[in-house]
C-alpha atoms as a PDB file:
ATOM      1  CA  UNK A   1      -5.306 -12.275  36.456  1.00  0.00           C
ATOM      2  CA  UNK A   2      -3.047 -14.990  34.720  1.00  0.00           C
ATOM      3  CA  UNK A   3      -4.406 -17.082  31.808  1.00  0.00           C
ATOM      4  CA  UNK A   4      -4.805 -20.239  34.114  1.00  0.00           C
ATOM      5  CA  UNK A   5      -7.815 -18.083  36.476  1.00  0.00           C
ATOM      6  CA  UNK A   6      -8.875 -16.714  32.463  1.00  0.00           C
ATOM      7  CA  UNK A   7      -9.823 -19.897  30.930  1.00  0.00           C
ATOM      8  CA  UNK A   8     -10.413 -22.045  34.048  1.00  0.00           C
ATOM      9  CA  UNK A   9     -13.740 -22.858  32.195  1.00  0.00           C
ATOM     10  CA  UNK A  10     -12.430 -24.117  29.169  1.00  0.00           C
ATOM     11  CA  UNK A  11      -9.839 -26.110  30.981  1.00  0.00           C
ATOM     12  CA  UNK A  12     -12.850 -27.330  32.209  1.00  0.00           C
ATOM     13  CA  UNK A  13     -14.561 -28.784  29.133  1.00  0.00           C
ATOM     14  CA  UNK A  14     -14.549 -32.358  28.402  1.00  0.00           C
ATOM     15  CA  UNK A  15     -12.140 -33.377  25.260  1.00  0.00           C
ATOM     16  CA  UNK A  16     -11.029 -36.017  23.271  1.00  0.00           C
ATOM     17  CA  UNK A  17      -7.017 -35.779  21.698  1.00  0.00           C
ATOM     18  CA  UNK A  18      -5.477 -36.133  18.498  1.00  0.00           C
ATOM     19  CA  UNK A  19      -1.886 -36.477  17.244  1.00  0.00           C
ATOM     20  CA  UNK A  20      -0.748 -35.548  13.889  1.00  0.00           C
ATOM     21  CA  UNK A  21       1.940 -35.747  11.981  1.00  0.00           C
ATOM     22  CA  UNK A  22       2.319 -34.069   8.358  1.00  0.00           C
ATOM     23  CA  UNK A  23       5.471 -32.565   8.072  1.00  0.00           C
ATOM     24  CA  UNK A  24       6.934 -29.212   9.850  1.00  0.00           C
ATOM     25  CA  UNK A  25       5.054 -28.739  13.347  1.00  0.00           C
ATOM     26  CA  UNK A  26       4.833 -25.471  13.297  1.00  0.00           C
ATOM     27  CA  UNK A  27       2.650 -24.796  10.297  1.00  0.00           C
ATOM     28  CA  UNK A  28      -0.516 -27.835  11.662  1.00  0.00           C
ATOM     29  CA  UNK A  29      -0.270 -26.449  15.263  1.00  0.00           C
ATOM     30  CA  UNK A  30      -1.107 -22.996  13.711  1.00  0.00           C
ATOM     31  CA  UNK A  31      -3.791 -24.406  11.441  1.00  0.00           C
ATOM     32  CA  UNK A  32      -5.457 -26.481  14.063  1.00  0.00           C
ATOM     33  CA  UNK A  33      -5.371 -23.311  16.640  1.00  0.00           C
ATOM     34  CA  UNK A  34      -7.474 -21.541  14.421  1.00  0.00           C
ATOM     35  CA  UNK A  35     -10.309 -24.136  15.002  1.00  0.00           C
ATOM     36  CA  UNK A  36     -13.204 -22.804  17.277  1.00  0.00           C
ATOM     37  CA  UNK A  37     -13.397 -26.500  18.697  1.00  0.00           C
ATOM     38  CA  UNK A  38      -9.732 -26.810  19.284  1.00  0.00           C
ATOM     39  CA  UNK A  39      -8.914 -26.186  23.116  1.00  0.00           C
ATOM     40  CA  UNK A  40      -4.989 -26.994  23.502  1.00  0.00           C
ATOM     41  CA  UNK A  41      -2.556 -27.220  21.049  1.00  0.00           C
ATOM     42  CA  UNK A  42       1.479 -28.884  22.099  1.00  0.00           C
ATOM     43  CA  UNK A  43       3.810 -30.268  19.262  1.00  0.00           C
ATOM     44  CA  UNK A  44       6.183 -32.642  19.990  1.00  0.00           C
ATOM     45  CA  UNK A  45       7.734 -36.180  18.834  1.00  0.00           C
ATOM     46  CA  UNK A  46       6.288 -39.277  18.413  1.00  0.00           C
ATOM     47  CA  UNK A  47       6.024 -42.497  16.550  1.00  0.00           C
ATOM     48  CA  UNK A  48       9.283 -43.813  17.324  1.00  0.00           C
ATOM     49  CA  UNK A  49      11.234 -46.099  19.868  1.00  0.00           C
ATOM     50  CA  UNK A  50      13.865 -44.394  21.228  1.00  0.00           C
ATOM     51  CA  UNK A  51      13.494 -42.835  24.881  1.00  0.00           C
ATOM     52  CA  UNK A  52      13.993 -38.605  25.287  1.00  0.00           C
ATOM     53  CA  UNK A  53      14.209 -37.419  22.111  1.00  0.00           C
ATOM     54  CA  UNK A  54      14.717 -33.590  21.208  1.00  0.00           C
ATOM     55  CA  UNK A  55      14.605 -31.408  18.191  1.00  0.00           C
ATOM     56  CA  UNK A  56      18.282 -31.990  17.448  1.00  0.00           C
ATOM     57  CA  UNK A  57      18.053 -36.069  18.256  1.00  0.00           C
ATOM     58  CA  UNK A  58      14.854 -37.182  16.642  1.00  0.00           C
ATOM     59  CA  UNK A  59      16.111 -40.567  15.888  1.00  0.00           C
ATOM     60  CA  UNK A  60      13.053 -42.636  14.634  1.00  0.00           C
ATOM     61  CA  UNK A  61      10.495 -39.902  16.231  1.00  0.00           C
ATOM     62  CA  UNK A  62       8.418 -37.714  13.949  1.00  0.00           C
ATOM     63  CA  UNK A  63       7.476 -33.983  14.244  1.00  0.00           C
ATOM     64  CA  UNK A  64       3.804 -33.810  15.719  1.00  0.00           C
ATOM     65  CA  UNK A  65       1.174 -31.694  16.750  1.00  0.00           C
ATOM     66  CA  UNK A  66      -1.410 -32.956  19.628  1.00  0.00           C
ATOM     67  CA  UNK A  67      -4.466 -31.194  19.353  1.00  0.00           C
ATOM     68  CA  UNK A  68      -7.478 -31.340  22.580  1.00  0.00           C
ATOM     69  CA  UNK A  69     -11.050 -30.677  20.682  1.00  0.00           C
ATOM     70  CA  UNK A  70     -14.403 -30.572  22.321  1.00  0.00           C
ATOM     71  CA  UNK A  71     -16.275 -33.430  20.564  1.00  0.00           C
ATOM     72  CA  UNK A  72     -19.286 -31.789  20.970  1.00  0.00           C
ATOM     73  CA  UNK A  73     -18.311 -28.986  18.554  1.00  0.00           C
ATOM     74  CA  UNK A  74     -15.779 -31.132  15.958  1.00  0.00           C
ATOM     75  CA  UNK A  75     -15.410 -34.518  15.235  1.00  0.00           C
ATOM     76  CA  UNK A  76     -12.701 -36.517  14.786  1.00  0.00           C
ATOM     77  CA  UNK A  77     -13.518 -37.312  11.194  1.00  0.00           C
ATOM     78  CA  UNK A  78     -13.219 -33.674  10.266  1.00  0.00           C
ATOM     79  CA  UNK A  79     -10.033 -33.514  11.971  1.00  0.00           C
ATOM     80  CA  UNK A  80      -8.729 -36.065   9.995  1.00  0.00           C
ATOM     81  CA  UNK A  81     -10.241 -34.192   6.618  1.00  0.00           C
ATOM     82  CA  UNK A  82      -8.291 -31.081   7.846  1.00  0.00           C
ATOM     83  CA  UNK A  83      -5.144 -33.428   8.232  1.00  0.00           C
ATOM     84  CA  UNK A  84      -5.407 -35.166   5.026  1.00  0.00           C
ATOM     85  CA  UNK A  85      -6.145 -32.214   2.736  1.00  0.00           C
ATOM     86  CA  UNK A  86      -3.276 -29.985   4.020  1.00  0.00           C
ATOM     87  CA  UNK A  87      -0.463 -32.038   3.420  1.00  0.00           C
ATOM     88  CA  UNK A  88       1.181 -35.032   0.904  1.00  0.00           C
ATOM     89  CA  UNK A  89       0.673 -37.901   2.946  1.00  0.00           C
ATOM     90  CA  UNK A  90       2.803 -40.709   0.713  1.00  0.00           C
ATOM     91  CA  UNK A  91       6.140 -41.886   1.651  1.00  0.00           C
ATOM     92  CA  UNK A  92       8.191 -40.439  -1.372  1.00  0.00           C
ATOM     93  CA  UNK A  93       7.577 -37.014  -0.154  1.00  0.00           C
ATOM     94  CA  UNK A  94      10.011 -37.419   2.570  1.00  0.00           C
ATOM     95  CA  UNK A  95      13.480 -38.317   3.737  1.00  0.00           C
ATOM     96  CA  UNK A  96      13.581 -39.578   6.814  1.00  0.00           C
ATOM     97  CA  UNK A  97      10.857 -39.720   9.370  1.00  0.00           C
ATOM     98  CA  UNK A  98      10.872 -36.582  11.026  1.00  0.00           C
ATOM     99  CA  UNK A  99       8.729 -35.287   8.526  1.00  0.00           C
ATOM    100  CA  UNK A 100       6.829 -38.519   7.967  1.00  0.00           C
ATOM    101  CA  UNK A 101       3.052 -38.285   7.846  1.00  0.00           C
ATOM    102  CA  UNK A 102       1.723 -40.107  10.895  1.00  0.00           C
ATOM    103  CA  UNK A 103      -1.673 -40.567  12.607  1.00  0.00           C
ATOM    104  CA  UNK A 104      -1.722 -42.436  16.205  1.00  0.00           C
ATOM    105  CA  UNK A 105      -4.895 -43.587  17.345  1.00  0.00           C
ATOM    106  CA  UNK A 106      -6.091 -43.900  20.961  1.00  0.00           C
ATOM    107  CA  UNK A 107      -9.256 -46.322  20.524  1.00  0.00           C
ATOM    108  CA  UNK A 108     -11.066 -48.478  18.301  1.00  0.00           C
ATOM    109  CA  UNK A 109     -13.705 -45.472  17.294  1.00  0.00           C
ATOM    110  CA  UNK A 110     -10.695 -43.219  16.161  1.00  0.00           C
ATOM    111  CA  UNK A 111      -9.440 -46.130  14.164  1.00  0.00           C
ATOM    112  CA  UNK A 112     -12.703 -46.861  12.587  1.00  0.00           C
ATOM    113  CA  UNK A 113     -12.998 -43.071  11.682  1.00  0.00           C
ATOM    114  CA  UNK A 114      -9.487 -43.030  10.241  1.00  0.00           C
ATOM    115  CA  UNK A 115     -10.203 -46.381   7.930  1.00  0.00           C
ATOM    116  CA  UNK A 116     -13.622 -44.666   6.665  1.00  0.00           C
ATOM    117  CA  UNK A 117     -12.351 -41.192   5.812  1.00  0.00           C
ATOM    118  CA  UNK A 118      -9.053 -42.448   4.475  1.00  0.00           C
ATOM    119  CA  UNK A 119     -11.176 -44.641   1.654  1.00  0.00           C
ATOM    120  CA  UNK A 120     -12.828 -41.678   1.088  1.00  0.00           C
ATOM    121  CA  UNK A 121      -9.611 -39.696   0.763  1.00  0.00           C
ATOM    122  CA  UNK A 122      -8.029 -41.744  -1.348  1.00  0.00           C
ATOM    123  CA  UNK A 123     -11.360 -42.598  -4.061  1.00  0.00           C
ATOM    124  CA  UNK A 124     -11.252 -38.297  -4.120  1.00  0.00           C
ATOM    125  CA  UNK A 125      -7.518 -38.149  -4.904  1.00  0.00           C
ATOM    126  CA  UNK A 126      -7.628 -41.450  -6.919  1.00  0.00           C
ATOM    127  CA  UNK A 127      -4.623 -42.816  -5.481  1.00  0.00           C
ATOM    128  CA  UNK A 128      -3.656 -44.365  -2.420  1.00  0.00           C
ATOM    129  CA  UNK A 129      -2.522 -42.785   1.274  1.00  0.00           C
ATOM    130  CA  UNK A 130       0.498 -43.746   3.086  1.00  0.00           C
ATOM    131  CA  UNK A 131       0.466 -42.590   5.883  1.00  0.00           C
ATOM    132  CA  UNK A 132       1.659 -44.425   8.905  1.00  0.00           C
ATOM    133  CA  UNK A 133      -1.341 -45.885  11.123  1.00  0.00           C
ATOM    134  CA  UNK A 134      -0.568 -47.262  14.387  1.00  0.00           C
ATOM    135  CA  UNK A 135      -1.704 -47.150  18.383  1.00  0.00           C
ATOM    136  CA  UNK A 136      -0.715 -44.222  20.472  1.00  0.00           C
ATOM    137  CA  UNK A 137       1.921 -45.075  22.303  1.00  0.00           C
ATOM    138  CA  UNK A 138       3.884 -41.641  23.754  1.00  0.00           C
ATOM    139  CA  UNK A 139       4.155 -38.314  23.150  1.00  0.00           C
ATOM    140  CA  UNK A 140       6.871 -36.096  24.453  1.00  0.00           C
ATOM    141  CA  UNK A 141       6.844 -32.532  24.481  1.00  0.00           C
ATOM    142  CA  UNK A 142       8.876 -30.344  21.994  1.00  0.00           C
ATOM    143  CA  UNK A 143      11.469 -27.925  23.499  1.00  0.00           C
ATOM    144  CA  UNK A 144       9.715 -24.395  24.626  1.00  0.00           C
ATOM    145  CA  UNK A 145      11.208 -22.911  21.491  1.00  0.00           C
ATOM    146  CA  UNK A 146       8.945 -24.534  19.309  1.00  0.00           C
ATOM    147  CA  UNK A 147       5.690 -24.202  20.880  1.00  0.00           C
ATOM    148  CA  UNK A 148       3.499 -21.351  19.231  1.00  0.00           C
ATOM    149  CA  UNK A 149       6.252 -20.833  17.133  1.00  0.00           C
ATOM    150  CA  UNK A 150       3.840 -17.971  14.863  1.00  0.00           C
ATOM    151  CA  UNK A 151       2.769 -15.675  17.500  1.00  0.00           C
ATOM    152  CA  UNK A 152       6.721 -15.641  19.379  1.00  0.00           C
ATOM    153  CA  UNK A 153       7.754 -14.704  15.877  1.00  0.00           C
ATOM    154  CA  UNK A 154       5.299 -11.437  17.057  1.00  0.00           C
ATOM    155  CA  UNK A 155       6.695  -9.895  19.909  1.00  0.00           C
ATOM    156  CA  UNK A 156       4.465  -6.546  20.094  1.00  0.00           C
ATOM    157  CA  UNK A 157       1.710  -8.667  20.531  1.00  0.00           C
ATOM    158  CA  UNK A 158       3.682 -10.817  22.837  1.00  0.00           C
ATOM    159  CA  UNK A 159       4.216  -7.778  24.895  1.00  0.00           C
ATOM    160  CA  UNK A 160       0.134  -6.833  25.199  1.00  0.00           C
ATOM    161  CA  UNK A 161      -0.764  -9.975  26.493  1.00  0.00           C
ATOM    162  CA  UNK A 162       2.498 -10.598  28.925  1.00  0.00           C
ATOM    163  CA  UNK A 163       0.255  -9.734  31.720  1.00  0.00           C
ATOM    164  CA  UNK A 164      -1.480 -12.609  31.074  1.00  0.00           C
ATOM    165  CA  UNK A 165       1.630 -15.175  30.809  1.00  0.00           C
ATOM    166  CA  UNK A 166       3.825 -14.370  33.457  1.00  0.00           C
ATOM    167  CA  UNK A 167       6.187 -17.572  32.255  1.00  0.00           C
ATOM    168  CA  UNK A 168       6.022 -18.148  28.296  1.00  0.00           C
ATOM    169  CA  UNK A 169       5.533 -21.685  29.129  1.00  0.00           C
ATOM    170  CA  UNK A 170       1.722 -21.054  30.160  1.00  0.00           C
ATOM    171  CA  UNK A 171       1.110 -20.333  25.875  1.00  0.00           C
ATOM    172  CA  UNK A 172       1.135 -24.408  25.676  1.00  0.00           C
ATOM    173  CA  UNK A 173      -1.995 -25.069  26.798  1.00  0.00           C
ATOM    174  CA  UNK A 174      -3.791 -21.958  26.292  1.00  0.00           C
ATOM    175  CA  UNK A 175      -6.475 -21.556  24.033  1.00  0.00           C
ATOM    176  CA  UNK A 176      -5.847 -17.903  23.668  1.00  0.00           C
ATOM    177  CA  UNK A 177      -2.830 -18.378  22.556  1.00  0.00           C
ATOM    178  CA  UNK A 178      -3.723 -21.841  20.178  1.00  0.00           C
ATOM    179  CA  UNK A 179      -6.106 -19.009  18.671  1.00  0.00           C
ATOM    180  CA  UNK A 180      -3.962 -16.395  18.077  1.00  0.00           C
ATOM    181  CA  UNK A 181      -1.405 -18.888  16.953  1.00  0.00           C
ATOM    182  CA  UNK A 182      -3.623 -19.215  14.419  1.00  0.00           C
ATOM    183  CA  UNK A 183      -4.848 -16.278  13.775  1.00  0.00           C
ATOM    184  CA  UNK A 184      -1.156 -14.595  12.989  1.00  0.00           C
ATOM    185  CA  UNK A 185      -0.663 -17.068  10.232  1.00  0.00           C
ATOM    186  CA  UNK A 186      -4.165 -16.451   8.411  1.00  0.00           C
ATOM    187  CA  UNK A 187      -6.437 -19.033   9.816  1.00  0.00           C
ATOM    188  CA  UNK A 188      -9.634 -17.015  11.020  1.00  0.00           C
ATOM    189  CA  UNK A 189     -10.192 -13.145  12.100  1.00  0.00           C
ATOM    190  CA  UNK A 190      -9.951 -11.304  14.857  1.00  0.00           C
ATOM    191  CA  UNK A 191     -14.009 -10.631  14.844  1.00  0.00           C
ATOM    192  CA  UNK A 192     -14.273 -14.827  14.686  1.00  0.00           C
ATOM    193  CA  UNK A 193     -12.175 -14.852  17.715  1.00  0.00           C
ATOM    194  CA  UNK A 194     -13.910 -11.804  19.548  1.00  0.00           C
ATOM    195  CA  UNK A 195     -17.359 -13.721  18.842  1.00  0.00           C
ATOM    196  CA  UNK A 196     -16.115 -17.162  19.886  1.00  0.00           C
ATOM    197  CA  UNK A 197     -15.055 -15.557  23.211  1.00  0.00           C
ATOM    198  CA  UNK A 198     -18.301 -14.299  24.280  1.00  0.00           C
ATOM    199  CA  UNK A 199     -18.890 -17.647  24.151  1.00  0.00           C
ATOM    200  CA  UNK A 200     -16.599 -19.433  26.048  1.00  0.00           C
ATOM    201  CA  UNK A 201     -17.252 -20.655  29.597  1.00  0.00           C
ATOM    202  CA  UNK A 202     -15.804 -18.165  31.276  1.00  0.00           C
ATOM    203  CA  UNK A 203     -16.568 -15.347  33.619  1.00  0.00           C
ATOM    204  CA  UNK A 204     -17.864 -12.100  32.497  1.00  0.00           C
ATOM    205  CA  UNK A 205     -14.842 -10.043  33.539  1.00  0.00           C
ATOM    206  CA  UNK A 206     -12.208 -12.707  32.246  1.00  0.00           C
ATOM    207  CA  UNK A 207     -14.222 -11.959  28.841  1.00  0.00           C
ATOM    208  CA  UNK A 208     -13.858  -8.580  28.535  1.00  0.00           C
ATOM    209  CA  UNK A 209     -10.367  -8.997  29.833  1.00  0.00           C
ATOM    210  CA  UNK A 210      -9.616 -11.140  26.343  1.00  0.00           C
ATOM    211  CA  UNK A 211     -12.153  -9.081  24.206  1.00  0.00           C
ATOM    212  CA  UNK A 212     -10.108  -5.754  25.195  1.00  0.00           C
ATOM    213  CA  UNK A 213      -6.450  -7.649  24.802  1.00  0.00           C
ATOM    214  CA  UNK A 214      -8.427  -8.359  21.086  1.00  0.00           C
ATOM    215  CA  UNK A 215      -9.172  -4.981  20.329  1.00  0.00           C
ATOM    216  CA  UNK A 216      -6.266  -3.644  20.878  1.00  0.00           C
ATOM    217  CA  UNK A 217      -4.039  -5.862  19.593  1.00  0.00           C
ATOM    218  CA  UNK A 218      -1.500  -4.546  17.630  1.00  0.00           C
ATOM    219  CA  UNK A 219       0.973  -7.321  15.376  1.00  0.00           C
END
């Protein structure tokens, strides 16, 4: 049993997508894996014009993370809370923009929620936020490398869950693995993640499947 058949019923919920951009990808993709709501997690580049670009030609793109959250579960406004109180989001902090702090919206109720919890942002910190607002527009994948950078950096857990990725490219839009992405760099427990299982919409047997991979799970 791969992890496609495993989560078929989360793969199945309905979502909504953010992007975010606050600095070094690989730290926000790890933070928002470790949310219960979160279902996918991909970083990548966006906010920029040029066509293509990679890791070592950015150009005007910025480091991202897109994150797929069941609504029902999460809103977007506490999304954005998580963005804007886990990274400096004014201009002077950076060189460049491939560290820029970005939000793209994809409709006018994402944009309203961004305007209302960035005035409340800034009258908290009592100065203003400058981070770049703007439509989505594209997003393009980041090279394999990069995705659920944490957990490769653990290959003996790698190794107890292979049977469940037969190609490495399958961790990029796995919750499983957005979890335990998450969970290797100290956002939430192994027992959160064994509870939040048994509920998932999935079959019986592809729970204990995950709850066993859990329990033995060595880093």
């Amino acid at each position: 049993m791969t992890i496609v058949e495993v989560e078929r019923g989360v793969h199945e919920v309905p979502f909504e997508t953010a992007l975010f951009g606050m600095g070094c990808f690989w730290g926000p993709e790890s933070r928002f894996g470790g949310i219960s709501a979160v279902l996918r997690t991909r970083v990548g580049y966006a906010g920029g014009t040029s066509e293509n670009p990679t890791y070592r030609k950015l150009d005007d793109h910025t480091e991202t993370v897109e994150v797929d959250f069941d609504p029902r579960l999460v809103s977007y406004e506490e999304l954005l809370k998580v963005f804007w109180n886990n990274h400096y989001p004014n201009r002077d902090a950076y060189k460049g923009r491939q560290y820029l702090s970005i939000l793209r919206y994809r409709n006018e109720k994402q944009l309203h929620d961004i305007t209302r919890i960035k005035k409340e942002m800034e009258a908290s910190i009592g100065e203003g936020i400058e981070t770049e607002i703007a439509p989505f527009e594209s997003f393009t994948l980041a090279e394999p490398r990069h995705q659920k950078y944490y957990l490769k950096r653990y290959p003996k857990a790698l190794e107890q869950i292979e049977v469940l990725y037969p190609d490495l490219g399958m961790l990029v839009d796995s919750t499983f693995a957005a979890r335990l992405n998450g969970f290797v760099k100290g956002f939430g427990t192994r027992q959160d993640l064994l509870t939040e299982v048994k509920k998932w919409p999935i079959t019986s047997d592809a729970q204990q499947l995950l709850i066993d991979r859990l329990q033995n799970m060595k880093c």
